[in-house]
Protein backbone atom coordinates (compact mmCIF):
# COMPACT_ATOMS: atom_id res chain seq x y z
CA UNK A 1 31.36 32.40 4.44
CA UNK A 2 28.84 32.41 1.30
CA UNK A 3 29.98 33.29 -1.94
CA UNK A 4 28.01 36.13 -3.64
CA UNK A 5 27.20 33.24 -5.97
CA UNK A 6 25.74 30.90 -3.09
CA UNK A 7 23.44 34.09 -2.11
CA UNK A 8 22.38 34.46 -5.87
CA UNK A 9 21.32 30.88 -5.78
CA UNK A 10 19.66 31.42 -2.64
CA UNK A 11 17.61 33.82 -3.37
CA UNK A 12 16.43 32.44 -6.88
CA UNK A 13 15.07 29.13 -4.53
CA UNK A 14 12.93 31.90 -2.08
CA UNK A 15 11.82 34.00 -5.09
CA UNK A 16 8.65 33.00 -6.24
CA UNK A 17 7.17 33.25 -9.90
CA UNK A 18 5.49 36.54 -10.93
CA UNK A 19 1.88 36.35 -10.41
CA UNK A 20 0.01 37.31 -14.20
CA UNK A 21 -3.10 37.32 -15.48
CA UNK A 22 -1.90 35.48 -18.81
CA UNK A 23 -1.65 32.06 -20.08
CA UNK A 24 2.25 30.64 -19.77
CA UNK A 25 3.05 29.10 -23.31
CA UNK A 26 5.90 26.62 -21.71
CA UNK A 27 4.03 23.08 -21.21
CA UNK A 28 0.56 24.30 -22.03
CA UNK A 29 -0.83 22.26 -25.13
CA UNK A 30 -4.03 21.07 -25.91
CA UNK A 31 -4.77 17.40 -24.52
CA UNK A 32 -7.52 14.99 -26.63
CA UNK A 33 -10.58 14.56 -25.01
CA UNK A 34 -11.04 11.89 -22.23
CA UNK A 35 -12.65 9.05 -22.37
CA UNK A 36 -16.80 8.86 -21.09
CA UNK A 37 -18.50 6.86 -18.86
CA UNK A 38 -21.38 8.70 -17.40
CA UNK A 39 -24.99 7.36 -17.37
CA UNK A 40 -26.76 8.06 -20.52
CA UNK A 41 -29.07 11.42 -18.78
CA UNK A 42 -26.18 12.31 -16.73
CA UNK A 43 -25.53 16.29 -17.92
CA UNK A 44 -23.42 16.80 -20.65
CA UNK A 45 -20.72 19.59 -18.95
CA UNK A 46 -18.56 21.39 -21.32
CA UNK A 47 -14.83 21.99 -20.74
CA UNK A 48 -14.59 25.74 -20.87
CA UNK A 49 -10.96 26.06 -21.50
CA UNK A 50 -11.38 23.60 -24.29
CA UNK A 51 -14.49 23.64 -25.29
CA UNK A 52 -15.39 19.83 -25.69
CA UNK A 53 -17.36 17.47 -23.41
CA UNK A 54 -15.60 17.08 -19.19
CA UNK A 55 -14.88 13.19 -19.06
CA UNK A 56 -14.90 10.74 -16.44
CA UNK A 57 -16.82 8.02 -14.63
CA UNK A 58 -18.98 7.59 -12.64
CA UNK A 59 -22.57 6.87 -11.30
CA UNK A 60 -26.21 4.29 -12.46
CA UNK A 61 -29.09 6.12 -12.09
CA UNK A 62 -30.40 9.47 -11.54
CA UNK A 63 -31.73 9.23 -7.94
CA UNK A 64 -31.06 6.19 -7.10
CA UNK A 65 -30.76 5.45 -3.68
CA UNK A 66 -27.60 5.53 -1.98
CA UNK A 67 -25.84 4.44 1.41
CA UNK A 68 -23.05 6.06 1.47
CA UNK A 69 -22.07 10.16 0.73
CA UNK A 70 -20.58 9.95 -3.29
CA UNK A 71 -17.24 10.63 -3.40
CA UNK A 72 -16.07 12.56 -5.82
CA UNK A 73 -12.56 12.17 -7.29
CA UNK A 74 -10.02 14.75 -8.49
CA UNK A 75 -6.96 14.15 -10.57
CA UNK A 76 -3.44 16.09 -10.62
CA UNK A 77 -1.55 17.14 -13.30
CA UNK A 78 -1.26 15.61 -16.57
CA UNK A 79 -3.92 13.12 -15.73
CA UNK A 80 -7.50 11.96 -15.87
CA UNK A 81 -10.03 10.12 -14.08
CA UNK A 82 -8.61 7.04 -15.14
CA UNK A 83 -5.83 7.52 -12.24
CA UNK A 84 -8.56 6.20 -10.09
CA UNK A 85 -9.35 2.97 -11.78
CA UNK A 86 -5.49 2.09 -12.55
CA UNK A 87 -4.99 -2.09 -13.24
CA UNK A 88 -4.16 -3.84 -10.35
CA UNK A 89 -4.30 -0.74 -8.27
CA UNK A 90 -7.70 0.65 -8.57
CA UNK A 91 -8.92 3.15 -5.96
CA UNK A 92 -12.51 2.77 -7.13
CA UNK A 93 -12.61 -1.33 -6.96
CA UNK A 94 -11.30 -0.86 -3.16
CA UNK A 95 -14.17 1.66 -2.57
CA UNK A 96 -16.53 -1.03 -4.04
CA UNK A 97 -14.95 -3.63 -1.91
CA UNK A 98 -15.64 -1.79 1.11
CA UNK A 99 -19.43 -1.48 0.40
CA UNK A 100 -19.63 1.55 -2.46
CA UNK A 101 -22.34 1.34 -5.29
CA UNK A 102 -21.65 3.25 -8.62
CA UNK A 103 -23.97 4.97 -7.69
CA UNK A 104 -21.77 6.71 -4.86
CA UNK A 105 -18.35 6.75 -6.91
CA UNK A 106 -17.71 9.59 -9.52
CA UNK A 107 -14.42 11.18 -10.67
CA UNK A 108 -13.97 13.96 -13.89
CA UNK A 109 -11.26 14.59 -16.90
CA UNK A 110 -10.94 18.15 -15.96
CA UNK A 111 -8.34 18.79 -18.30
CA UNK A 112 -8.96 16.05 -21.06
CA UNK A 113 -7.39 13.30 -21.81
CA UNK A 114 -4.15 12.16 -19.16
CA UNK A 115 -1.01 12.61 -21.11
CA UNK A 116 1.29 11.59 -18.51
CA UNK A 117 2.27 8.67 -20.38
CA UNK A 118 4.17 10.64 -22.94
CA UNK A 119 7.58 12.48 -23.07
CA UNK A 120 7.76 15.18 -20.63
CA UNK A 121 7.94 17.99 -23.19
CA UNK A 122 4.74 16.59 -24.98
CA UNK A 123 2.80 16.74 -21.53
CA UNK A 124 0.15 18.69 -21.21
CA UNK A 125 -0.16 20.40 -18.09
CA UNK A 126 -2.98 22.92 -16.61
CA UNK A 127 -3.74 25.64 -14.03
CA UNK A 128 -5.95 25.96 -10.77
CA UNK A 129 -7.58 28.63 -12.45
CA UNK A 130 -9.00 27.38 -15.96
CA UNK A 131 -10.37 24.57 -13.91
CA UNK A 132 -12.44 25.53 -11.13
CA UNK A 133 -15.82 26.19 -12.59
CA UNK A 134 -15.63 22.43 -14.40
CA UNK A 135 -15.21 21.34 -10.97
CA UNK A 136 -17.88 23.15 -9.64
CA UNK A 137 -20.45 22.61 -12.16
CA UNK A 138 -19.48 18.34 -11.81
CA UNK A 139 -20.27 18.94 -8.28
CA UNK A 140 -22.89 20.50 -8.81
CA UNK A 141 -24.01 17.91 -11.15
CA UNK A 142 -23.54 15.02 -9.20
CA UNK A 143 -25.61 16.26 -6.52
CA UNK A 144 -28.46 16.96 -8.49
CA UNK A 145 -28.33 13.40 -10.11
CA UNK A 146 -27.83 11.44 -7.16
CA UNK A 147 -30.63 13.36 -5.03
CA UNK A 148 -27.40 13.62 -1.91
CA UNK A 149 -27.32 16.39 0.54
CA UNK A 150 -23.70 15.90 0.62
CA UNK A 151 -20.62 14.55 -1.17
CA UNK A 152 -16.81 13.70 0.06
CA UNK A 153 -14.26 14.52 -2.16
CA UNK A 154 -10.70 12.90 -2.91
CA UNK A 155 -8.66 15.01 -4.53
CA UNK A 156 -4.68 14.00 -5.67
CA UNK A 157 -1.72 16.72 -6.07
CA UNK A 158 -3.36 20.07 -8.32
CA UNK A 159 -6.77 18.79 -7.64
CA UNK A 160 -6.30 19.49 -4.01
CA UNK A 161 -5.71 23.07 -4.44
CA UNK A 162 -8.36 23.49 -7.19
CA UNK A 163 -10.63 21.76 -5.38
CA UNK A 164 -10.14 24.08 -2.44
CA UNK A 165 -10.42 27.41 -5.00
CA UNK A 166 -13.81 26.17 -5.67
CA UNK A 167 -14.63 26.43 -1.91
CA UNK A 168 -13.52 30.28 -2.23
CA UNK A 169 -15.51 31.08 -5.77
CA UNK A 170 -18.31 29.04 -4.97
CA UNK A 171 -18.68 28.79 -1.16
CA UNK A 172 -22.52 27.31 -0.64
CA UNK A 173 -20.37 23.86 -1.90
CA UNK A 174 -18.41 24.24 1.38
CA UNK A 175 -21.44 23.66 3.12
CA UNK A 176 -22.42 20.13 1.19
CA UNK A 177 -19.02 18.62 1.28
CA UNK A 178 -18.67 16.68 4.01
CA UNK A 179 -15.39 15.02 4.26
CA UNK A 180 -12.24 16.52 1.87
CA UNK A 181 -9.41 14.00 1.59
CA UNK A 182 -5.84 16.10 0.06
CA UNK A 183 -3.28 13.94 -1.19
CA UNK A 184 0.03 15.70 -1.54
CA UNK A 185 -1.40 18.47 -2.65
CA UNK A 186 0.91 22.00 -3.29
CA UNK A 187 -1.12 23.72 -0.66
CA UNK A 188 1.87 25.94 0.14
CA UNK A 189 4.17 25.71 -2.88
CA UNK A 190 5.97 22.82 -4.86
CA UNK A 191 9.65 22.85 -5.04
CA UNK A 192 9.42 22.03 -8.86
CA UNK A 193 7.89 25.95 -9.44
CA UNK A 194 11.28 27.58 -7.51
CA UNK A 195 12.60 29.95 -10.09
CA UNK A 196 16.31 27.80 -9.96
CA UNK A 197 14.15 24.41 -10.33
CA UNK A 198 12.95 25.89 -13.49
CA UNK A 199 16.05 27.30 -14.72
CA UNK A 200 18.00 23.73 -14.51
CA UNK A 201 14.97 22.09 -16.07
CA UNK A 202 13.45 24.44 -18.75
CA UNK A 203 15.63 27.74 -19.04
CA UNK A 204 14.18 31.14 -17.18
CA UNK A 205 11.02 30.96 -18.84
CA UNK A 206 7.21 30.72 -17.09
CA UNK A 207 6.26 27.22 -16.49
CA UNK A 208 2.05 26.74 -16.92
CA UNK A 209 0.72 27.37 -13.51
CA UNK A 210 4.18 28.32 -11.25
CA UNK A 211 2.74 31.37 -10.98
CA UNK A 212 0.12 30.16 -8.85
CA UNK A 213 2.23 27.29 -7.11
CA UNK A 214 5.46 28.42 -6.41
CA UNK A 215 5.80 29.16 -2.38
CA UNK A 216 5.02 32.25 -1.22
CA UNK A 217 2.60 33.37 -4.43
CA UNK A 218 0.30 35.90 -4.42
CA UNK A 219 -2.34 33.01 -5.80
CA UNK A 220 -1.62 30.91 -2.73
CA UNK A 221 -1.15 33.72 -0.33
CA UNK A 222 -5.16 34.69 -1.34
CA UNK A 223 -6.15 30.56 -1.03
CA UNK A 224 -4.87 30.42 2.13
CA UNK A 225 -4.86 33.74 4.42
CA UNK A 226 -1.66 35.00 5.26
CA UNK A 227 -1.67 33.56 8.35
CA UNK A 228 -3.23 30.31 7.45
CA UNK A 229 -7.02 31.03 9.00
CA UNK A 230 -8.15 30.62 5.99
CA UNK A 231 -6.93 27.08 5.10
CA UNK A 232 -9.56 25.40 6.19
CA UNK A 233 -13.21 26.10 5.33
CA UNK A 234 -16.82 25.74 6.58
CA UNK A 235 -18.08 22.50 8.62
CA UNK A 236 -16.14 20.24 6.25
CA UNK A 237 -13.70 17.95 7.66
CA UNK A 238 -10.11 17.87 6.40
CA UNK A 239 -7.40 14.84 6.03
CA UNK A 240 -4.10 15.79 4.23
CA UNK A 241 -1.83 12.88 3.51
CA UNK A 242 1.69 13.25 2.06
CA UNK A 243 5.21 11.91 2.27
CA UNK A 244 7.06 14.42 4.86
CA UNK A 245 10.78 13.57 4.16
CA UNK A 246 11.62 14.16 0.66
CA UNK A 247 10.61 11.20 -0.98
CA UNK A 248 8.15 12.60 -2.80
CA UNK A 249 10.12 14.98 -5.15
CA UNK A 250 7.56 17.76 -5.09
CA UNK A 251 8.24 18.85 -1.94
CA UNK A 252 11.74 18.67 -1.08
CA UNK A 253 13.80 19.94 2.23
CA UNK A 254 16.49 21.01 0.20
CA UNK A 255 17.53 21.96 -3.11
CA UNK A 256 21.07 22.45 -4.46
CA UNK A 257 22.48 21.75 -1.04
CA UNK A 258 20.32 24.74 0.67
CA UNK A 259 17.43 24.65 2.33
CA UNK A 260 13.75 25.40 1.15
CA UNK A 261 12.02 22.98 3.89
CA UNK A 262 9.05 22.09 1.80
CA UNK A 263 8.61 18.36 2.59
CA UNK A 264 5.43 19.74 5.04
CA UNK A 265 3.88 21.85 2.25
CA UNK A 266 0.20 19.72 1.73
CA UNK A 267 -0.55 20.02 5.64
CA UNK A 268 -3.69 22.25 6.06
CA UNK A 269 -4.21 24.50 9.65
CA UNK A 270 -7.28 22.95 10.77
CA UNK A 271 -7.07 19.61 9.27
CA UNK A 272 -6.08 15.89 10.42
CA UNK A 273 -2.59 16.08 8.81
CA UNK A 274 -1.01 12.62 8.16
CA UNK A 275 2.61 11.53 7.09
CA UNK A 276 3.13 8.55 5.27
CA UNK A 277 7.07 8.31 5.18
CA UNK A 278 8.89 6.81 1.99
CA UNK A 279 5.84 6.29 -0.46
CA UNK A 280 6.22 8.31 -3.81
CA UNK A 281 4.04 10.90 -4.90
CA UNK A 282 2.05 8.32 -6.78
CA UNK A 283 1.92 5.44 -4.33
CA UNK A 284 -0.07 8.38 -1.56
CA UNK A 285 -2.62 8.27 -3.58
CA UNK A 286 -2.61 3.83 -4.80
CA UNK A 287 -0.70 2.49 -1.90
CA UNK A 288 -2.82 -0.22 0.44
CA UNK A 289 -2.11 1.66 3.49
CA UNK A 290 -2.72 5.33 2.37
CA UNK A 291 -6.39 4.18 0.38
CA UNK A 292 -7.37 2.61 3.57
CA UNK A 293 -6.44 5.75 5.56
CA UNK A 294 -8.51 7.77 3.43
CA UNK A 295 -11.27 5.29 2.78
CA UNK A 296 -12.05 4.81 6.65
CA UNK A 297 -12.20 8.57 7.20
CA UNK A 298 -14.44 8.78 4.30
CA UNK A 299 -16.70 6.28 6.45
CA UNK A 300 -16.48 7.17 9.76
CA UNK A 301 -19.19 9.92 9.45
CA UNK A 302 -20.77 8.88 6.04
CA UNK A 303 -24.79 7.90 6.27
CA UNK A 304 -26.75 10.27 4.25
């Protein structure tokens, strides 16, 4: 029989985060600006939560000719484009490897400078929704440089979801994106935004963007259709990759002992969903066998 207290529990887990229009305080700070590598007449894009310059990498010329689709890279939380040029693990060296030009390879700073190197309460972490026009207008901006008719894009953890809100706000780019790669991304919910996770790690207070990413929102509920038919968007093709068991803590069966089954959270209706058993929220998007995974569909319809 379950104790009034196991029901309690139980229903804190289901009960998502209320949906509001304001900013949440906890974990929301300021980051520096990131770092610059962008051809000298590449467009300057201004952050317009923060006001400074978007970072990032990426690109030679404006129109030189390219072979392949570019590929644009998104970040997660806490981080910058740097994620995809990590030492001795570099996402952007194996796309050159396999034939890329600089030309084709781009990824932004969406939220400045990555401050996931620093103490957890000095993090600073973002929302879907203060991003998705700087994503936009890089897209935007990349096509326009490079002279492409279409791009791919990679996106890691929150850049999968706020990559997909920019399909809903501005949906003439889900008819130039080609091929979208979503690494564990929170596409129904992380287990780190249920109301008891927060409680045991920060007190009951609003954590920056659970209000958007806790399962069963109101935010994700819109992003997705409420029966999942909208998951899924214009002639782009879809590959999710994530963990499936656990392993990555995001997305965990169970919590406290009870159930909340949300190992299968970054699978997409529509999409070529892929588990990669035992890697680590980090390693889906660095590990050998997951970047060639994602690489070769990348390829396998890529000629301009």
């Amino acid at each position: 029989m379950i104790s009034l207290g196991g029901i309690w529990v139980f229903a804190l887990l289901l009960w998502p985060s209320r949906e509001t229009s304001a900013e949440h305080a906890t974990a929301h700070c300021r980051p520096a600006p990131a770092d610059v590598a962008f051809p000298s007449d590449f467009p300057t894009l201004q952050d317009h939560e923060w006001g400074y310059r978007i970072g990032g990498w990426g690109g030679v010329a404006k129109g030189l000719p390219s072979r392949h689709h570019p590929v644009i890279f998104v970040h997660g939380n806490t981080r910058d484009a740097a994620d995809w040029d990590e030492p001795a693990r570099s996402v952007k060296q194996r796309f050159l490897d396999a034939g890329y030009s600089m030309q084709e390879l781009w990824a932004l700073s969406y939220n400045g400078k990555s401050t996931k190197g620093l103490p957890l309460a000095f993090q600073c972490r973002t929302t879907n929704r203060a991003n998705v026009s700087d994503l936009a207008d890089f897209v935007k901006a990349v096509l326009a440089y490079t002279g492409a008719p279409k791009v791919d894009v990679v996106a890691h953890s929150l850049g999968v979801t706020l990559a997909r809100r920019m399909l809903v706000d501005s949906p003439e780019l889900a008819q130039v994106i080609e091929d979208f790669v979503a690494i564990a991304g929170p596409n129904h919910g992380t287990t780190v935004c249920r109301r008891a996770w927060l409680i045991w790690l920060i007190g009951w207070k609003d954590f920056v963007g659970c209000d958007e990413l806790a399962p069963g929102s109101a935010w994700l509920t819109s992003l997705n259709g409420s029966h999942g038919e909208s998951e899924t968007r214009g002639p782009t093709r879809y590959l999710t990759i994530y963990e499936g068991t656990g392993v990555d803590a995001f997305y965990l069966p169970w919590l406290y002992l009870l159930p909340v089954m949300d190992q299968d959270s970054p699978a997409l209706r529509g999409a070529e969903n892929r588990r990669m058993p035992g890697l680590t929220h980090d390693e889906l998007r660095t590990h050998n066998e997951a970047v060639a995974l994602y690489l070769n569909f990348a390829q396998t319809r890529n000629t301009p």
